[in-house]
C-alpha atoms as a PDB file:
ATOM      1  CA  UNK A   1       0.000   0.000   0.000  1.00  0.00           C
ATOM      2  CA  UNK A   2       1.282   3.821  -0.442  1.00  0.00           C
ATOM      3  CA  UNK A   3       0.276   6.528   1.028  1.00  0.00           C
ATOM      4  CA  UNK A   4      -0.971   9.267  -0.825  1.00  0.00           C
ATOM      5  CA  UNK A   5      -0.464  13.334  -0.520  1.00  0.00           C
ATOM      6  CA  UNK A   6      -4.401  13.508   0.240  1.00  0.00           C
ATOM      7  CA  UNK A   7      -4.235  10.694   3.133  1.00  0.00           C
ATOM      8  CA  UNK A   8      -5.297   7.642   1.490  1.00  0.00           C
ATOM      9  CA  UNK A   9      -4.264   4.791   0.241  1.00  0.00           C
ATOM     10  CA  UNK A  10      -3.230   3.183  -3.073  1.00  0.00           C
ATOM     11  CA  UNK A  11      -2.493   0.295  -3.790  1.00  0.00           C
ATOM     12  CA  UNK A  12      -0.074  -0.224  -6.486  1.00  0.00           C
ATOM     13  CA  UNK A  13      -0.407  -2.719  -8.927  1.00  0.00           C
ATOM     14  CA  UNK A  14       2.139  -6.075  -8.063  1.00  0.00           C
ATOM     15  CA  UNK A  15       5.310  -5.817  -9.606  1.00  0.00           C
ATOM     16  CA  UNK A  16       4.867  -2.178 -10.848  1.00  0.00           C
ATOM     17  CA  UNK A  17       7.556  -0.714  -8.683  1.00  0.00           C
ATOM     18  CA  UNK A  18       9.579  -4.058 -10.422  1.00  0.00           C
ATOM     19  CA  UNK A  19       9.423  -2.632 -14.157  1.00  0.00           C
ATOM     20  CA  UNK A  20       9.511   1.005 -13.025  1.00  0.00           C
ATOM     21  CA  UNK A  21      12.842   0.308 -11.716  1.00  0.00           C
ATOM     22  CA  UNK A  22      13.936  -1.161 -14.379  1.00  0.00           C
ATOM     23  CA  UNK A  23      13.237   0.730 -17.411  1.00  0.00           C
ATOM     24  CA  UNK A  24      13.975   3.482 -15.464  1.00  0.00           C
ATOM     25  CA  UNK A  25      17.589   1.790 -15.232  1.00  0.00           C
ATOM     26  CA  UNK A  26      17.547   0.738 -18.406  1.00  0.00           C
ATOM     27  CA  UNK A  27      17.853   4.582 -19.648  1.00  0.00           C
ATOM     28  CA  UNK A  28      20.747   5.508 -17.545  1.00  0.00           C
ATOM     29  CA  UNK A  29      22.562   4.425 -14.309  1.00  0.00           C
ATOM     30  CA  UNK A  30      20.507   5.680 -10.961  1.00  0.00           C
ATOM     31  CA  UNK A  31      20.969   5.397  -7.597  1.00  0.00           C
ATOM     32  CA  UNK A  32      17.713   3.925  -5.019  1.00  0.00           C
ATOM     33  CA  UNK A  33      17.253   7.762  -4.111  1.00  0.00           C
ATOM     34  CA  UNK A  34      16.947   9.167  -7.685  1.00  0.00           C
ATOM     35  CA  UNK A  35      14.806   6.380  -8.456  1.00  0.00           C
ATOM     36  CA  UNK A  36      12.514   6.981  -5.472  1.00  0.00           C
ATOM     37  CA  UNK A  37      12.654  10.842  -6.590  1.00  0.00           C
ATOM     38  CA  UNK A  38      11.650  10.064  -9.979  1.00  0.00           C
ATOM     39  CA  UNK A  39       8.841   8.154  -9.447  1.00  0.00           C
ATOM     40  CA  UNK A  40       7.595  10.419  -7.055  1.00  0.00           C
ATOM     41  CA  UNK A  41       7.828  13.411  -9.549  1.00  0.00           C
ATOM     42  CA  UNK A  42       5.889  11.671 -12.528  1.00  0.00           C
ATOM     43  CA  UNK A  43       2.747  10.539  -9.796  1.00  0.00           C
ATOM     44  CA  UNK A  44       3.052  14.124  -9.086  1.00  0.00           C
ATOM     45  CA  UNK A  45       4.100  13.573  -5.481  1.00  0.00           C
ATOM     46  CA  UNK A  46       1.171  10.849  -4.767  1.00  0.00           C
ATOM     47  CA  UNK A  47       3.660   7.697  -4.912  1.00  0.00           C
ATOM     48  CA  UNK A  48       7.206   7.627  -3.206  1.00  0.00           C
ATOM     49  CA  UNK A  49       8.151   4.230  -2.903  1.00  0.00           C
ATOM     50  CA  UNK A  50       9.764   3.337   0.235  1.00  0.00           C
ATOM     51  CA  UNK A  51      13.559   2.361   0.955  1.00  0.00           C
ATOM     52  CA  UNK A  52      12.334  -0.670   2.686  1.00  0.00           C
ATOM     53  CA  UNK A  53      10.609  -1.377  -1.041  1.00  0.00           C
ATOM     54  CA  UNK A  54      12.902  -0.008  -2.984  1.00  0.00           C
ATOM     55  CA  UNK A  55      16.534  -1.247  -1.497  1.00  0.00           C
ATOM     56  CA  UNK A  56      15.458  -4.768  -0.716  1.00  0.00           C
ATOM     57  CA  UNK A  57      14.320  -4.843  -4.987  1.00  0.00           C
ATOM     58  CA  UNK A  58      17.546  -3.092  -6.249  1.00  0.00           C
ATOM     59  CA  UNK A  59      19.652  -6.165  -4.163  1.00  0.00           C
ATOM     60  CA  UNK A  60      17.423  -8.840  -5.648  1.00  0.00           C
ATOM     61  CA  UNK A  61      18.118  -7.277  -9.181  1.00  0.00           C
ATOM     62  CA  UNK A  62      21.779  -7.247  -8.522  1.00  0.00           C
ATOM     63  CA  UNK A  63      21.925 -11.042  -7.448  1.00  0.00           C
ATOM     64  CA  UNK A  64      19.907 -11.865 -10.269  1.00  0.00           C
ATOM     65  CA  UNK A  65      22.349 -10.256 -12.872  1.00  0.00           C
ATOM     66  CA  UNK A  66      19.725  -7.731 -14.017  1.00  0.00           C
ATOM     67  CA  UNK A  67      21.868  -4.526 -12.994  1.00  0.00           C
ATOM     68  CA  UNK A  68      24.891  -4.023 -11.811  1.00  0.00           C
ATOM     69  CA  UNK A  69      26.912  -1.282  -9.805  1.00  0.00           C
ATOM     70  CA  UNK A  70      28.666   1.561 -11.482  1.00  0.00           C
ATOM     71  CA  UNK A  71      31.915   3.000 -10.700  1.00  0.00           C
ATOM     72  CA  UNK A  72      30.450   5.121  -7.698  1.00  0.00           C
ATOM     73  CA  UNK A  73      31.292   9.028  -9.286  1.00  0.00           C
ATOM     74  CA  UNK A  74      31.770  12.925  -7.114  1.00  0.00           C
ATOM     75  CA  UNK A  75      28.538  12.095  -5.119  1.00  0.00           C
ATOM     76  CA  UNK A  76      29.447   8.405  -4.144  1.00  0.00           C
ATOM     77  CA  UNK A  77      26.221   7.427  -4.624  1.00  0.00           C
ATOM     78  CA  UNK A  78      25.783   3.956  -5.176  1.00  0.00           C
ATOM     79  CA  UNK A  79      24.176   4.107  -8.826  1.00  0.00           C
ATOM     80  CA  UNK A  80      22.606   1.064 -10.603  1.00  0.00           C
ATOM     81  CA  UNK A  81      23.427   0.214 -14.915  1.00  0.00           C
ATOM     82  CA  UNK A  82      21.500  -2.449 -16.811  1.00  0.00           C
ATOM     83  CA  UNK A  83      22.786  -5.976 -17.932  1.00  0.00           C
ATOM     84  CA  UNK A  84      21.992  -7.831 -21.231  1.00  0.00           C
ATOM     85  CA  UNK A  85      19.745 -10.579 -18.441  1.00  0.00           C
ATOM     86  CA  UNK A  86      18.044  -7.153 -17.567  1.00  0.00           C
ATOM     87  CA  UNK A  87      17.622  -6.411 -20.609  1.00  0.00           C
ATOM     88  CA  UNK A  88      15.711  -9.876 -21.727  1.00  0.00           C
ATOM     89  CA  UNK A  89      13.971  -9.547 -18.323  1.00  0.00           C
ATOM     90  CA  UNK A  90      12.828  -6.224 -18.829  1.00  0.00           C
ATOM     91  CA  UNK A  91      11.482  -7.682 -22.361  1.00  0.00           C
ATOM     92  CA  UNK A  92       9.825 -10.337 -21.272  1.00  0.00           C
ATOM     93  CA  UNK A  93       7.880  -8.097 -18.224  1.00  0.00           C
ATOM     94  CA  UNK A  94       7.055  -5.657 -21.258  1.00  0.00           C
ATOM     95  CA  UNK A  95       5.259  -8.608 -23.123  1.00  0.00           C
ATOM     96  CA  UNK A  96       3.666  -9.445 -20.027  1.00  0.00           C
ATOM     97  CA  UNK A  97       2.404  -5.905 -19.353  1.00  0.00           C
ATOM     98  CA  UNK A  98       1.221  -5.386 -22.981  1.00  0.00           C
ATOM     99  CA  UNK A  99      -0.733  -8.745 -22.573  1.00  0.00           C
ATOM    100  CA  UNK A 100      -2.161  -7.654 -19.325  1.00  0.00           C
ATOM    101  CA  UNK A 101      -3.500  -4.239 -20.899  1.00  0.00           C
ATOM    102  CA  UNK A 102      -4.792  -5.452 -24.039  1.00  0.00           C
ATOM    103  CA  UNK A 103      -6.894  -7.870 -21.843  1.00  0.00           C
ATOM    104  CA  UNK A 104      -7.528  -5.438 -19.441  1.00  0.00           C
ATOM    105  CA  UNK A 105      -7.713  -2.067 -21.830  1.00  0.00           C
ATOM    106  CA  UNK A 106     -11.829  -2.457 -22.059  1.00  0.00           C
ATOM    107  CA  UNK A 107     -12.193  -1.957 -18.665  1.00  0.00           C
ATOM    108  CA  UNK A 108     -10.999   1.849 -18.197  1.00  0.00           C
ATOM    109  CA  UNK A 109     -13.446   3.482 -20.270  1.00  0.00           C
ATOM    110  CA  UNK A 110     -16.106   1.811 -17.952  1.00  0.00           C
ATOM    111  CA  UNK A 111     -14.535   3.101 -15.105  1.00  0.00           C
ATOM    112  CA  UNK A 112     -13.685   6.375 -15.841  1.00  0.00           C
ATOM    113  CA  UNK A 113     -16.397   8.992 -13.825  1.00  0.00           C
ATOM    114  CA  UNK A 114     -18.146   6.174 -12.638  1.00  0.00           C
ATOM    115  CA  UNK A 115     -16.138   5.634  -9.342  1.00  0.00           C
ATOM    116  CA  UNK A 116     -17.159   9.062  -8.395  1.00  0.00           C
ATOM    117  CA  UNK A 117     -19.468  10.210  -5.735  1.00  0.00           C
ATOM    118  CA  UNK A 118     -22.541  10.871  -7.537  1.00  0.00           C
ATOM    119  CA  UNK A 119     -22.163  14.715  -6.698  1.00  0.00           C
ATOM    120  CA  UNK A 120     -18.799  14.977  -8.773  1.00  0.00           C
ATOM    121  CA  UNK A 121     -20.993  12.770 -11.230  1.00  0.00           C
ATOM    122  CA  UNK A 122     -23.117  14.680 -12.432  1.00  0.00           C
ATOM    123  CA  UNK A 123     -21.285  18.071 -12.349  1.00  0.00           C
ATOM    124  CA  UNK A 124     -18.699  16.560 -14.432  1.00  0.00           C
ATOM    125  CA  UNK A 125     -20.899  13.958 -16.414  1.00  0.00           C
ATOM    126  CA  UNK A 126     -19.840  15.573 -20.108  1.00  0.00           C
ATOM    127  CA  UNK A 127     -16.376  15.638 -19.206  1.00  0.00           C
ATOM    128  CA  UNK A 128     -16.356  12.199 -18.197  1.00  0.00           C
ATOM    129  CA  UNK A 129     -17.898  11.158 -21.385  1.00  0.00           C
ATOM    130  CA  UNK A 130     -14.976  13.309 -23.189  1.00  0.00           C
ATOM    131  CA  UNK A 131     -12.468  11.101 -20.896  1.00  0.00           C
ATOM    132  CA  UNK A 132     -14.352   7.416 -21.721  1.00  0.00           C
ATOM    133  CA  UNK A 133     -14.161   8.610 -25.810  1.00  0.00           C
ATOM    134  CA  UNK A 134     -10.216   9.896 -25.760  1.00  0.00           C
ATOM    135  CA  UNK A 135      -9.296   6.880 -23.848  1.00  0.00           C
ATOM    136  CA  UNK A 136     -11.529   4.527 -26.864  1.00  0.00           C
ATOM    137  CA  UNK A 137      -9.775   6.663 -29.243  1.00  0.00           C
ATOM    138  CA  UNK A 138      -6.325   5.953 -28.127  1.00  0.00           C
ATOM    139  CA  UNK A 139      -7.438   2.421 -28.225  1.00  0.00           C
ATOM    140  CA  UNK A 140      -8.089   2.335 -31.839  1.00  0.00           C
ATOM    141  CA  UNK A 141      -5.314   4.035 -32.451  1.00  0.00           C
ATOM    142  CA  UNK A 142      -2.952   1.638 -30.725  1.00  0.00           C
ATOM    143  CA  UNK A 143      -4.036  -0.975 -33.487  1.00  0.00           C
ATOM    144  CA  UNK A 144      -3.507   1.230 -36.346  1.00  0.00           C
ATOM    145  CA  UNK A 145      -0.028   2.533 -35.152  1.00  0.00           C
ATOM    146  CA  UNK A 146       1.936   1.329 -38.083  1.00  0.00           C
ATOM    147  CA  UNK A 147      -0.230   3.203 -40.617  1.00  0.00           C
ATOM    148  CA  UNK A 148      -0.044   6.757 -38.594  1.00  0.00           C
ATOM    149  CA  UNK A 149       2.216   9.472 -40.767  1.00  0.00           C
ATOM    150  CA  UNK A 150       4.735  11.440 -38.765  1.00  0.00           C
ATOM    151  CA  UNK A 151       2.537  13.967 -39.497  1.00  0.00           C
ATOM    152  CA  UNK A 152      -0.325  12.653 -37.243  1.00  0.00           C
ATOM    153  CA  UNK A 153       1.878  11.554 -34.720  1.00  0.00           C
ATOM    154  CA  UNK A 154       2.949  14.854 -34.653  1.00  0.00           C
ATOM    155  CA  UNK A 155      -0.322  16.670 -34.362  1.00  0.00           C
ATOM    156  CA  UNK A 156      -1.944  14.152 -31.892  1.00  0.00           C
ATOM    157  CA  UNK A 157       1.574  15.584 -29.730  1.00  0.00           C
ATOM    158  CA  UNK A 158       0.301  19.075 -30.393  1.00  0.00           C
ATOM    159  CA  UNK A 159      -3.272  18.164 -29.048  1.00  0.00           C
ATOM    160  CA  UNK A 160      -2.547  16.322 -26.228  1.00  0.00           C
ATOM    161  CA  UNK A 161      -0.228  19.247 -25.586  1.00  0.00           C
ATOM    162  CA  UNK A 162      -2.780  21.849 -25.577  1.00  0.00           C
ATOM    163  CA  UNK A 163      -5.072  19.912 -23.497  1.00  0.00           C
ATOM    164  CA  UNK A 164      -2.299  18.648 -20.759  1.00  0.00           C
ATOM    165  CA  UNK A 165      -1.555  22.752 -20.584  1.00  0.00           C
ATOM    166  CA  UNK A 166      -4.883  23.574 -20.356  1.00  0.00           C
ATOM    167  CA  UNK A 167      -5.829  21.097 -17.246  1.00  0.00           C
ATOM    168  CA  UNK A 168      -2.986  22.256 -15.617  1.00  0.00           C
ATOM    169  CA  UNK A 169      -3.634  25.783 -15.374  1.00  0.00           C
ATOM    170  CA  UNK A 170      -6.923  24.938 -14.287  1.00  0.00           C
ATOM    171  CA  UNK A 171      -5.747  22.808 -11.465  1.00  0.00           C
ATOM    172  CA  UNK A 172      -3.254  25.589 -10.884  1.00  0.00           C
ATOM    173  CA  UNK A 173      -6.318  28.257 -10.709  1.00  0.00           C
ATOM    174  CA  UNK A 174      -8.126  26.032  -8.536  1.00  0.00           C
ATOM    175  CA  UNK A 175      -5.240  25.341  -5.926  1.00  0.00           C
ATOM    176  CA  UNK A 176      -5.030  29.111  -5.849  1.00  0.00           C
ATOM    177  CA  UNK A 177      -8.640  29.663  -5.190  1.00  0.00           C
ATOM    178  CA  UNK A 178      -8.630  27.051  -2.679  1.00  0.00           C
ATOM    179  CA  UNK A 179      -6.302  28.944  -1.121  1.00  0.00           C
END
């Protein structure tokens, strides 16, 4: 379970923190700390994995040949580089992961709005239905990725852009107004 900014808890899906650690190795060398940081930053502070998570995983990686230390550098932090084993391993828990969402990928558009007390419900119903049809959309375009032009890739960049920039201010109005 982790505890979240707001108090409660989540529970994180069984061997997330597993495959966060390593792809996250996989694209440079990182100490348990800058690990821990990381993921923390991209949950936007909701999920900070603990050292008695973290540490205990990094050793079982190491004994399994997945990483291996790096010559420690200035900070002497003890930083963490990927094997060829990792590598394979970290293929194999990709497959595994794909498998699991395109089993499992049906499911979100249900839930999306509906876990929500039925006050939130109804004063965001149309966004909600906005959320359940991007999320269908991203679905169908999953299948047809081979066939997308650089083009489109490029200008479904620009809207998710606009729209990520957009939410954001509006969260950041709203934290100011709660305020």
């Amino acid at each position: 379970m982790v505890s979240s900014k707001i108090g409660k808890t989540v529970g994180v899906p069984r061997g997330l923190l597993r495959f966060l650690v390593l792809k996250m190795i996989s694209e440079k060398p990182m100490s348990g700390a800058e690990i821990a940081k990381q993921i923390e930053t991209q949950t936007g502070g909701r999920w900070k994995p603990s050292p008695g998570s973290l540490y205990p995983l990094l050793a079982w990686m190491l004994n399994k040949g997945f990483t291996k230390e790096a010559p420690k550098g200035i900070e002497s932090l003890k930083r963490y580089t990927f094997t060829a084993k990792g590598s394979e391993f970290l293929t194999k828990q990709i497959a595994l992961g794909q498998d699991f969402l395109s089993k499992m990928e049906f499911l979100l558009p249900i839930l999306i709005g509906d876990l929500q007390p039925e006050t939130s419900k109804e004063k965001l119903r149309v966004t909600f239905e906005l959320a359940r049809q991007l999320i269908n959309d991203f679905m169908t375009l999953r299948g047809s990725l081979e066939v997308l032009s650089q083009e489109d890739i490029d200008e479904i960049g620009q809207a998710l852009k606009t729209c990520s920039r957009s939410l954001e201010r509006i969260i950041r109005e709203s934290k100011q107004m709660g305020n």
